[in-house]
PDB file of N, CA and C in Angstrom:
ATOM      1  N   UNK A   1       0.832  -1.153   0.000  1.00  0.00           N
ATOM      2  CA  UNK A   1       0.000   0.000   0.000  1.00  0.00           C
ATOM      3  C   UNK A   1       0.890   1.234   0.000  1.00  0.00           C
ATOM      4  N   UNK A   2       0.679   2.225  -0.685  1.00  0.00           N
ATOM      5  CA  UNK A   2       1.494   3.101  -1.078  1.00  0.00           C
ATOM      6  C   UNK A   2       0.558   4.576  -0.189  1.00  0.00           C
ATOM      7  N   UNK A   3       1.733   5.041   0.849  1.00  0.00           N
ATOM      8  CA  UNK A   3       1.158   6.752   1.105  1.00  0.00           C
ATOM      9  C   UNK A   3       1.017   7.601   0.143  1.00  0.00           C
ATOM     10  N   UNK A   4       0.010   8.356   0.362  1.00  0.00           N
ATOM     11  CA  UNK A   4      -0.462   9.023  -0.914  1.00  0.00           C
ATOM     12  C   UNK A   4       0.350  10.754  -0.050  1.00  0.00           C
ATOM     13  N   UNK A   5       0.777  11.419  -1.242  1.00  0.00           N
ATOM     14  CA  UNK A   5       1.455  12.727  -1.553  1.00  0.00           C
ATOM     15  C   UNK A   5       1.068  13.188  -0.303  1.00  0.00           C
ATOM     16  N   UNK A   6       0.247  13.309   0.417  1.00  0.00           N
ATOM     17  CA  UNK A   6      -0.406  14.557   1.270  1.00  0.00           C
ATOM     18  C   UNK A   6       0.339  14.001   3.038  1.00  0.00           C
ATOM     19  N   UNK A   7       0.491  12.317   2.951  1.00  0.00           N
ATOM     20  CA  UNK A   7       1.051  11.930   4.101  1.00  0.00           C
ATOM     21  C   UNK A   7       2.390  11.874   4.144  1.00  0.00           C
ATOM     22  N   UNK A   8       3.220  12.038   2.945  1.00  0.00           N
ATOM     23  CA  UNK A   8       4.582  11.863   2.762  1.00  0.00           C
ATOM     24  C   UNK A   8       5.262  13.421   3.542  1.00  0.00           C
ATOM     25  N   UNK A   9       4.570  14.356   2.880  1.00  0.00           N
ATOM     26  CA  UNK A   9       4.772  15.428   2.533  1.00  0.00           C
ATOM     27  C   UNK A   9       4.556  16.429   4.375  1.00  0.00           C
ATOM     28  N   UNK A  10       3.299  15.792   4.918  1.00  0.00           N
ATOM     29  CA  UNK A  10       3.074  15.645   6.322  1.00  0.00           C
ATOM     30  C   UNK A  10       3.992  15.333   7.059  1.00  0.00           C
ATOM     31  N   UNK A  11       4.711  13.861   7.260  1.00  0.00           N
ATOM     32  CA  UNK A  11       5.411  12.958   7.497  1.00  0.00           C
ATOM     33  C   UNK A  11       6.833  14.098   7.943  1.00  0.00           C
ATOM     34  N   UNK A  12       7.254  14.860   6.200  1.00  0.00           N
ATOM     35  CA  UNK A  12       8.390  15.121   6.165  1.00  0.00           C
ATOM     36  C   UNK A  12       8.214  16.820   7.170  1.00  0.00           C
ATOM     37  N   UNK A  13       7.099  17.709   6.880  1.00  0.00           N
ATOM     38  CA  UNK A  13       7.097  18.873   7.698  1.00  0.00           C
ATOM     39  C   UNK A  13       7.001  18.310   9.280  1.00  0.00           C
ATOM     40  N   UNK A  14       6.897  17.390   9.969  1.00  0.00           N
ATOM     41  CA  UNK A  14       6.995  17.330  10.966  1.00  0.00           C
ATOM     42  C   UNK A  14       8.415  16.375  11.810  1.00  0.00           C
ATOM     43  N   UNK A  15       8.954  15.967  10.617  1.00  0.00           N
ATOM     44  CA  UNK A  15      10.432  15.762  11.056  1.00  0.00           C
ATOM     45  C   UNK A  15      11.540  16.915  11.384  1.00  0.00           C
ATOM     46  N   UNK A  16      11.025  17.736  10.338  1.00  0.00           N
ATOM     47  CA  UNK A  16      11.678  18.834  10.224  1.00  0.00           C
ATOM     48  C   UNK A  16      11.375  20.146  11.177  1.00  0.00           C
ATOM     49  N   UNK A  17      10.305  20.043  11.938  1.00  0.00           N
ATOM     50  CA  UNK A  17       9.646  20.668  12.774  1.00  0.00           C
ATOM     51  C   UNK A  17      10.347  20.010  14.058  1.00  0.00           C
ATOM     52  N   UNK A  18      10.300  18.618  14.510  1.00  0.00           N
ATOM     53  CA  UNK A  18      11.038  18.112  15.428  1.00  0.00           C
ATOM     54  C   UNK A  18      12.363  18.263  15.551  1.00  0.00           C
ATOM     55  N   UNK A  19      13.109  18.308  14.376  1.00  0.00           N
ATOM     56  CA  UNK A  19      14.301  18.399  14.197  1.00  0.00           C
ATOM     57  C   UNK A  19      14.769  19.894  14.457  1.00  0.00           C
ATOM     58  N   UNK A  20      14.316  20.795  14.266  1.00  0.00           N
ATOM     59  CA  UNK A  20      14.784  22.100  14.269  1.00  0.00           C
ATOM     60  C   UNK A  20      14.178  22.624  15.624  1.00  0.00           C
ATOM     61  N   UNK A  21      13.374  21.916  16.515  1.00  0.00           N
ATOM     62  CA  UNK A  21      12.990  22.272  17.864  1.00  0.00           C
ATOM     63  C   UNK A  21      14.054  21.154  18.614  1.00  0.00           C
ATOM     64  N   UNK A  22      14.626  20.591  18.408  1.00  0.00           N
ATOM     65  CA  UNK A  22      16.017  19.758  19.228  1.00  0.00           C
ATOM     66  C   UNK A  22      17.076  20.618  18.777  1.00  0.00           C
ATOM     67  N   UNK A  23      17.167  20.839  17.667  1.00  0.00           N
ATOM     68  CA  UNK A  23      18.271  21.482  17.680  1.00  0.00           C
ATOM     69  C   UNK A  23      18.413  22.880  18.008  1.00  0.00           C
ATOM     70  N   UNK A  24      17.230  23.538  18.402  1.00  0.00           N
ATOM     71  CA  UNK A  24      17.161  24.901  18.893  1.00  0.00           C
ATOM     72  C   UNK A  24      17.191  24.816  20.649  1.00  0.00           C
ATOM     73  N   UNK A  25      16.442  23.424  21.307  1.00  0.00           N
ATOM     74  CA  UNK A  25      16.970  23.193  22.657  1.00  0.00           C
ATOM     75  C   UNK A  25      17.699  22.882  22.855  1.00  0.00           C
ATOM     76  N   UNK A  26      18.767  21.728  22.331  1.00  0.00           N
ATOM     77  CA  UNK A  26      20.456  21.507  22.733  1.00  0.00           C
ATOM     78  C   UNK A  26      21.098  22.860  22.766  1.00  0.00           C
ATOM     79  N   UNK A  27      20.748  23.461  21.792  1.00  0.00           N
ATOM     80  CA  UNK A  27      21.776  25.029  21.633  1.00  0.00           C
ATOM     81  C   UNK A  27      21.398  25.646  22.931  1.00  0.00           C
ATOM     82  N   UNK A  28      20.142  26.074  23.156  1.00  0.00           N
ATOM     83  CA  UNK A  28      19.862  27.165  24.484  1.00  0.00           C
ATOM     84  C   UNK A  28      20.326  26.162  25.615  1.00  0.00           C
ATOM     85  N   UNK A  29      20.012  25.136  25.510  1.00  0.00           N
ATOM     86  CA  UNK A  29      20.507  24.036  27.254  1.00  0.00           C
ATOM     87  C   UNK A  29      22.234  24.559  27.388  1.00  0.00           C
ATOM     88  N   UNK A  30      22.911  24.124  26.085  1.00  0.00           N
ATOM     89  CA  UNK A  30      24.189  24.251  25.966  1.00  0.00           C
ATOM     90  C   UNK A  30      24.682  26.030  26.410  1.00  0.00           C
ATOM     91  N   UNK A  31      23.830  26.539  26.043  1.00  0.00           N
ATOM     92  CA  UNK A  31      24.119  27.970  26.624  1.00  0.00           C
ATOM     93  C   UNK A  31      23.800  28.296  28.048  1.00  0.00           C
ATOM     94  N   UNK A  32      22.682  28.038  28.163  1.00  0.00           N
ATOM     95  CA  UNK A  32      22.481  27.892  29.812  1.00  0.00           C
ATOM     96  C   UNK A  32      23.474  27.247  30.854  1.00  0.00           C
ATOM     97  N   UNK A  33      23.803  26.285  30.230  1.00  0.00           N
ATOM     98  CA  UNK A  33      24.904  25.534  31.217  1.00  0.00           C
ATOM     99  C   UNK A  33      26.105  26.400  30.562  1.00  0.00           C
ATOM    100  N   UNK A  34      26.704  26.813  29.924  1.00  0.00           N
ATOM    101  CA  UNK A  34      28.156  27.971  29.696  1.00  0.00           C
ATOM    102  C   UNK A  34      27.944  28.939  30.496  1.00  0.00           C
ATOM    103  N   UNK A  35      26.611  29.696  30.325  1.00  0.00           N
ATOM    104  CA  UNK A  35      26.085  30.659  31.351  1.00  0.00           C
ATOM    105  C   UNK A  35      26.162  30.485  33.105  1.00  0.00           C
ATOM    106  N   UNK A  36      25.558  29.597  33.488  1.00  0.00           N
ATOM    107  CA  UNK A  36      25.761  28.921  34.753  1.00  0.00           C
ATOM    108  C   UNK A  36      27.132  28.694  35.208  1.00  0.00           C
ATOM    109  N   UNK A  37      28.258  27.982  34.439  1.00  0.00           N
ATOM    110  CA  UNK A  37      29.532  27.088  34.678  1.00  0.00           C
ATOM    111  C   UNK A  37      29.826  29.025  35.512  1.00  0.00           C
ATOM    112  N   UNK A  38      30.044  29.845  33.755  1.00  0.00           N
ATOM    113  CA  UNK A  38      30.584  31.093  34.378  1.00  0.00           C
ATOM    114  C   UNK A  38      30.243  31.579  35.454  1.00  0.00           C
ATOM    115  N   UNK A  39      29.019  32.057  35.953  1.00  0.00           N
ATOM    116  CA  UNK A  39      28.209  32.461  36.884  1.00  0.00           C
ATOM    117  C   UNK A  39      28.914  31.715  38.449  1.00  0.00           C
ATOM    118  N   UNK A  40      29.395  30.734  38.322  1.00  0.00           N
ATOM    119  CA  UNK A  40      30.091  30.194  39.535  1.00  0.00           C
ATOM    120  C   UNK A  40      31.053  30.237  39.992  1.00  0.00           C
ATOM    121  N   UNK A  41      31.846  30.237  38.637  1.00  0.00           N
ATOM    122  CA  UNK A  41      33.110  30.405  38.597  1.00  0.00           C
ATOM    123  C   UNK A  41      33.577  31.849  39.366  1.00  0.00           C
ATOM    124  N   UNK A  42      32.835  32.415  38.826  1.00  0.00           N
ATOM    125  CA  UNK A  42      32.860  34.280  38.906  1.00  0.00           C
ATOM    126  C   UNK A  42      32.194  34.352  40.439  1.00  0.00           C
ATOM    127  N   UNK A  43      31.286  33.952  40.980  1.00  0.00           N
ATOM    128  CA  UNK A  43      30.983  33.573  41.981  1.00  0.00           C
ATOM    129  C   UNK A  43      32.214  32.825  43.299  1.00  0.00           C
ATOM    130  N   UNK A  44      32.469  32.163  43.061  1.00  0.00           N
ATOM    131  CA  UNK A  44      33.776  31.460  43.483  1.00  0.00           C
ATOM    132  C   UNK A  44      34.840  31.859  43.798  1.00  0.00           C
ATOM    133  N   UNK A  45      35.117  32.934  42.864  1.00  0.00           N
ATOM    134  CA  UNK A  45      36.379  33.461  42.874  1.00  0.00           C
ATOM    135  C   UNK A  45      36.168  34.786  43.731  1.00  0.00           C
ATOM    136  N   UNK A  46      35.161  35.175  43.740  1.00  0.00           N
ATOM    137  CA  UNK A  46      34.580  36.608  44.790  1.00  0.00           C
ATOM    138  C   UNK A  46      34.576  36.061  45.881  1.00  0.00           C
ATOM    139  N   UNK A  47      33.891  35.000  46.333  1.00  0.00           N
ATOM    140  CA  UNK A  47      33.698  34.950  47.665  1.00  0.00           C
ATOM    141  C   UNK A  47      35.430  34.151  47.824  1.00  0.00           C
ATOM    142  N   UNK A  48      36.298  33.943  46.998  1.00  0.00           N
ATOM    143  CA  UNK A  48      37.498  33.429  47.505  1.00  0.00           C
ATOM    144  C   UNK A  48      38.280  34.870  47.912  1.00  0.00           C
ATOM    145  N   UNK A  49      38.331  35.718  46.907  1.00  0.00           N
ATOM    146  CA  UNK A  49      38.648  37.116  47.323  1.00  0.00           C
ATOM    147  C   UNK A  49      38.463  37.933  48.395  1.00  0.00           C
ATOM    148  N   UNK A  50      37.517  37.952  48.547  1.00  0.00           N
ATOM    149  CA  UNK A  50      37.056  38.477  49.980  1.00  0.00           C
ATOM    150  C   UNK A  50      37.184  37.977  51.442  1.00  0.00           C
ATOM    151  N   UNK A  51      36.952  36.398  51.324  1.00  0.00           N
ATOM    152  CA  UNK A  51      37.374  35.596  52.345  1.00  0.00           C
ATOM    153  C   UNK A  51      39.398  35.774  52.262  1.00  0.00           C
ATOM    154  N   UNK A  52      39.902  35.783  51.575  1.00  0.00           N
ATOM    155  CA  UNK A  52      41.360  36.062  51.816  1.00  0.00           C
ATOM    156  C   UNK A  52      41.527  37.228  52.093  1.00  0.00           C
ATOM    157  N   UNK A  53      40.743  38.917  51.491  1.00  0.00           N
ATOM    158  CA  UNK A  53      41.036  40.064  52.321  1.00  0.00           C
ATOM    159  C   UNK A  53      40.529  39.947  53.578  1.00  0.00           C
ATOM    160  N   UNK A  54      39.746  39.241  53.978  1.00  0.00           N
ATOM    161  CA  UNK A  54      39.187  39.484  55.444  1.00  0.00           C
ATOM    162  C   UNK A  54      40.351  39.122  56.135  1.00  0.00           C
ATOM    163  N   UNK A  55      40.851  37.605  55.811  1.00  0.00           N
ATOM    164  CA  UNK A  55      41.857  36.826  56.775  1.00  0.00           C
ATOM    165  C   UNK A  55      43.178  36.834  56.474  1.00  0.00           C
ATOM    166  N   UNK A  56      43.715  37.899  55.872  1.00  0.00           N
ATOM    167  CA  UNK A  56      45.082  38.213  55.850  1.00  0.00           C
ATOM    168  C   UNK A  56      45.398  39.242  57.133  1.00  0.00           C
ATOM    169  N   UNK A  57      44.795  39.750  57.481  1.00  0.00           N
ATOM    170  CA  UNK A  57      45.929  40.440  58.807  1.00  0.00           C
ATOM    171  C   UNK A  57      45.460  39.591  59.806  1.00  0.00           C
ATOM    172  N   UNK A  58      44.490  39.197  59.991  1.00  0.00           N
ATOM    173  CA  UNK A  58      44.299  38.020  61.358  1.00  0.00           C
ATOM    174  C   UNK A  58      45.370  36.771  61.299  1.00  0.00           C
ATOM    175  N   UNK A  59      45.328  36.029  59.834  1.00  0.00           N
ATOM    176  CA  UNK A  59      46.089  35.279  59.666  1.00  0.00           C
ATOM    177  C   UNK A  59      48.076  35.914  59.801  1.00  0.00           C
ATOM    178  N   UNK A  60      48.050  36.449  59.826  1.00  0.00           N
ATOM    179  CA  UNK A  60      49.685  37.608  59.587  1.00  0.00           C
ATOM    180  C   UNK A  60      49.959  37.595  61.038  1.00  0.00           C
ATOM    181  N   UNK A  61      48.921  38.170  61.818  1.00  0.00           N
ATOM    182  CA  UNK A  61      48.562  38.652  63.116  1.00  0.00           C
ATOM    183  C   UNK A  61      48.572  37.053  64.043  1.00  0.00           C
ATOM    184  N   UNK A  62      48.366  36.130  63.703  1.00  0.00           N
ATOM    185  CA  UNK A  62      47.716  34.841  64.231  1.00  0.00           C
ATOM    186  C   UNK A  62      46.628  35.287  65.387  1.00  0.00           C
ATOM    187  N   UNK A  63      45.890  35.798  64.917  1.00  0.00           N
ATOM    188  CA  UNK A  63      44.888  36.297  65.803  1.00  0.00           C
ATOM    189  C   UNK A  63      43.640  35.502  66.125  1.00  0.00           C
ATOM    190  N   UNK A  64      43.446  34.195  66.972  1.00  0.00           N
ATOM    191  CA  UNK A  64      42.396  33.556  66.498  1.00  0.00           C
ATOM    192  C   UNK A  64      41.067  33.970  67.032  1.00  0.00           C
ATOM    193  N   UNK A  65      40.781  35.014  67.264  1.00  0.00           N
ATOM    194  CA  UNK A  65      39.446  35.492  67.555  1.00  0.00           C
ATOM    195  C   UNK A  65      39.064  35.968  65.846  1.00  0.00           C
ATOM    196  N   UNK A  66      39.869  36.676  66.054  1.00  0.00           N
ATOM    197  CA  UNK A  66      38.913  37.343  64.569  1.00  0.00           C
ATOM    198  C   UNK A  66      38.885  36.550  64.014  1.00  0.00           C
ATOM    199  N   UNK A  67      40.115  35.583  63.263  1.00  0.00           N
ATOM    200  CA  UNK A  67      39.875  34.592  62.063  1.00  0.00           C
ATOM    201  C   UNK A  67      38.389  33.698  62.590  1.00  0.00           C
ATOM    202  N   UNK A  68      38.169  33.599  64.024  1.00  0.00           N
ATOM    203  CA  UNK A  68      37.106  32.649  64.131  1.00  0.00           C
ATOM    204  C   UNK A  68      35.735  32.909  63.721  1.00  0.00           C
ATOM    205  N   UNK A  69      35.530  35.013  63.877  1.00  0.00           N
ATOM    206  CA  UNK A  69      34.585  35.461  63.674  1.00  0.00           C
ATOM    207  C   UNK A  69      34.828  35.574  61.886  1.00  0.00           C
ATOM    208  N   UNK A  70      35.563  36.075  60.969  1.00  0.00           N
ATOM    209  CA  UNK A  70      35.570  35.987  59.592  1.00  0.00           C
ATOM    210  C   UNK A  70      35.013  34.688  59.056  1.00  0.00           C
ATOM    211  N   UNK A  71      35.622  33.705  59.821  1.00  0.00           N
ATOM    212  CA  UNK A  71      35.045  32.160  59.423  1.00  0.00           C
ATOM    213  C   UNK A  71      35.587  31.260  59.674  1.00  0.00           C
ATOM    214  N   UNK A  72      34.485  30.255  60.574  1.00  0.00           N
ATOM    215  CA  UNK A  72      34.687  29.305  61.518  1.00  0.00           C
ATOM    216  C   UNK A  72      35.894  28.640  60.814  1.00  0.00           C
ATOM    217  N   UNK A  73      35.994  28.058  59.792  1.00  0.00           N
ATOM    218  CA  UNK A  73      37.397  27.421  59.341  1.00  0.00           C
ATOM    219  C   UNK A  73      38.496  27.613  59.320  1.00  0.00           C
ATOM    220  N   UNK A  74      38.378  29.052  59.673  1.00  0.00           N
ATOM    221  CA  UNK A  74      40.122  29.248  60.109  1.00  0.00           C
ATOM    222  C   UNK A  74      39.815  29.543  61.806  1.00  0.00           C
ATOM    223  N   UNK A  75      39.310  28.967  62.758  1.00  0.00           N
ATOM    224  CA  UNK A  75      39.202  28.853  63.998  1.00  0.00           C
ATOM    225  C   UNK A  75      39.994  27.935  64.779  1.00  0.00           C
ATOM    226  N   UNK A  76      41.112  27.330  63.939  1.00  0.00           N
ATOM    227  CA  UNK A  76      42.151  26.224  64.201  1.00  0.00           C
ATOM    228  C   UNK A  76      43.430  26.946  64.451  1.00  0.00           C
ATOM    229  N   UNK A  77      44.328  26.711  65.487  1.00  0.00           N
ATOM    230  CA  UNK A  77      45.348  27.583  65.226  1.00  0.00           C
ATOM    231  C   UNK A  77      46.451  27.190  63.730  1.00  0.00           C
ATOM    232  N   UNK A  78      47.329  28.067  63.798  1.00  0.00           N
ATOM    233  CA  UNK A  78      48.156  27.643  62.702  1.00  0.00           C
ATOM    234  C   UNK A  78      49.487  26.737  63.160  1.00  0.00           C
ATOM    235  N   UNK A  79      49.981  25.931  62.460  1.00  0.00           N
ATOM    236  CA  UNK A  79      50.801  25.055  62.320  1.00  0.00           C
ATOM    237  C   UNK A  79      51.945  25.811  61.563  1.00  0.00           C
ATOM    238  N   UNK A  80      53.023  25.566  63.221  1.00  0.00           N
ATOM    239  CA  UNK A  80      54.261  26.093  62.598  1.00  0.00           C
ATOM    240  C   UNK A  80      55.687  25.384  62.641  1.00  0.00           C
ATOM    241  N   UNK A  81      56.374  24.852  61.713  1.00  0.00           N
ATOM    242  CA  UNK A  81      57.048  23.877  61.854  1.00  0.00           C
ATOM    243  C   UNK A  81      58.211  24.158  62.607  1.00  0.00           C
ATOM    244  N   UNK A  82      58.746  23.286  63.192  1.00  0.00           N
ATOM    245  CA  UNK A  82      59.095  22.909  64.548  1.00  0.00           C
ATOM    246  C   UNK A  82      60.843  23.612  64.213  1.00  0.00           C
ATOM    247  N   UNK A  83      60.971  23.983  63.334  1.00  0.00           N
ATOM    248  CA  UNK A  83      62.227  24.855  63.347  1.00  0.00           C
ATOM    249  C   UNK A  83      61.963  26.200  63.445  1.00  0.00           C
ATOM    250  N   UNK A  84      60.821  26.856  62.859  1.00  0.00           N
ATOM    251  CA  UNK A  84      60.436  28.054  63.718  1.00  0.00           C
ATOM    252  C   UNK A  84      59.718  28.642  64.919  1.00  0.00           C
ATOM    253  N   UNK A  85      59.272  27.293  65.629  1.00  0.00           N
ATOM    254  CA  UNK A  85      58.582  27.176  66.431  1.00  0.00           C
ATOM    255  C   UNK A  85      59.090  27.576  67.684  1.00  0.00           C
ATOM    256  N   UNK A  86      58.468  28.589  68.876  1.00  0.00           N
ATOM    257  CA  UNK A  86      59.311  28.778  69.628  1.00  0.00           C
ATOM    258  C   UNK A  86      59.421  27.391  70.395  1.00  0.00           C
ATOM    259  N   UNK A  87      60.875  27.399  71.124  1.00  0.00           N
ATOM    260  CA  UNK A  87      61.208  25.911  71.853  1.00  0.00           C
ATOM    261  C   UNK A  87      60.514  25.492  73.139  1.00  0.00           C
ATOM    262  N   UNK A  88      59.988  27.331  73.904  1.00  0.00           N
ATOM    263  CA  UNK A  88      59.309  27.107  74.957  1.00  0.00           C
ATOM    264  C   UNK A  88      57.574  26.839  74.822  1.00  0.00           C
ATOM    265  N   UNK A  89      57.137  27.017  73.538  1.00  0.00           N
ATOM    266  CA  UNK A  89      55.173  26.671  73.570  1.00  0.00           C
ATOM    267  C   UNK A  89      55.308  25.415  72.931  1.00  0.00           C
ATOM    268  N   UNK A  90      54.367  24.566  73.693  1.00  0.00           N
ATOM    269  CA  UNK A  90      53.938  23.542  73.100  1.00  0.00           C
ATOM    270  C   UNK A  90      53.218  23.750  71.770  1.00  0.00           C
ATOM    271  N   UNK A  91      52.959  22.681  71.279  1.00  0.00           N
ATOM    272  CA  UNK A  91      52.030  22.581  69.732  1.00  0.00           C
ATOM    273  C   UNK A  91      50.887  22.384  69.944  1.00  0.00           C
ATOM    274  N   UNK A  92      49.968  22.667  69.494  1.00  0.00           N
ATOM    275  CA  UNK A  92      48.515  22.220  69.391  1.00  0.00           C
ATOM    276  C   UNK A  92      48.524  20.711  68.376  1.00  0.00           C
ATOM    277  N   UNK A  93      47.560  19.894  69.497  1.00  0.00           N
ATOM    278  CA  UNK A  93      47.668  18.299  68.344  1.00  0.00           C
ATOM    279  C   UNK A  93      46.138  18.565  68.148  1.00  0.00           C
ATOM    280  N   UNK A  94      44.876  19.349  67.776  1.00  0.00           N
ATOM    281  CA  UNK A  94      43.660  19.075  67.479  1.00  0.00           C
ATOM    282  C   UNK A  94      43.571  18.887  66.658  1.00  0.00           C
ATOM    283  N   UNK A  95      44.744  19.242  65.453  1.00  0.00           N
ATOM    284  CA  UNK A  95      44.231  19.302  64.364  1.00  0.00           C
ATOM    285  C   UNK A  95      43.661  17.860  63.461  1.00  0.00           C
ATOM    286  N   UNK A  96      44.479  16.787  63.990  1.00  0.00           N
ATOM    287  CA  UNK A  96      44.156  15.661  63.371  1.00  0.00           C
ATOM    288  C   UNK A  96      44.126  14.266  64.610  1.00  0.00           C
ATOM    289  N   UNK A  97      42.833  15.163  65.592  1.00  0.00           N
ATOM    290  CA  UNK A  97      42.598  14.103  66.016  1.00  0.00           C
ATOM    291  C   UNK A  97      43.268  13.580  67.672  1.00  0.00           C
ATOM    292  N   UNK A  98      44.010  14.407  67.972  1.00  0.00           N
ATOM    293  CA  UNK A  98      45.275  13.966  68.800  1.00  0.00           C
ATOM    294  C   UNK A  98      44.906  15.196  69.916  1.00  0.00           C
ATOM    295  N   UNK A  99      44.631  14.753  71.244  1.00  0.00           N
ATOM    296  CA  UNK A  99      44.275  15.575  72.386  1.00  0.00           C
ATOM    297  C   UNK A  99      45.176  15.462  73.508  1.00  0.00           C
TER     298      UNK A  99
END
């Protein structure tokens, strides 16, 4: 049985209708996600900026109040190796576990 002209012709405007609506959503998805990646990146790098101006003179300073109030993660003291370390303070062992 043979499709007659009017279903072929049907057939083909709606491949081409499907086809050019996939290929118009891969493109915008694909942009959305380039859009986004940047958006984080740029994001990321601000709040890395700012979190290092906050905690450079506390950190310089070893000041652990403030670094604790800028952000809890630097609320650890710093680790200083044992050749600059003065001979009379002990070390802090919290860091990994060790009390």
């Amino acid at each position: 049985m043979r499709a007659s002209l009017t279903v072929k012709v049907g057939l083909l405007i709606t491949t081409l209708v499907t086809l050019s609506v996939g290929l118009v959503a891969a493109f915008l998805l694909h942009r959305q996600q380039q859009s986004l990646t940047d958006q984080m990146v740029k994001r990321g790098s601000t709040i890395a900026e700012n979190l290092a101006a906050a905690a450079k003179s506390p950190l310089l300073s070893n000041d652990h109040l403030t670094r604790r109030q800028a952000n809890p993660a630097f609320a650890l003291p710093l680790r200083i190796s044992r050749s600059r370390a003065d001979p009379g303070e002990r070390r802090s062992g919290r860091a990994r576990g060790r009390r």
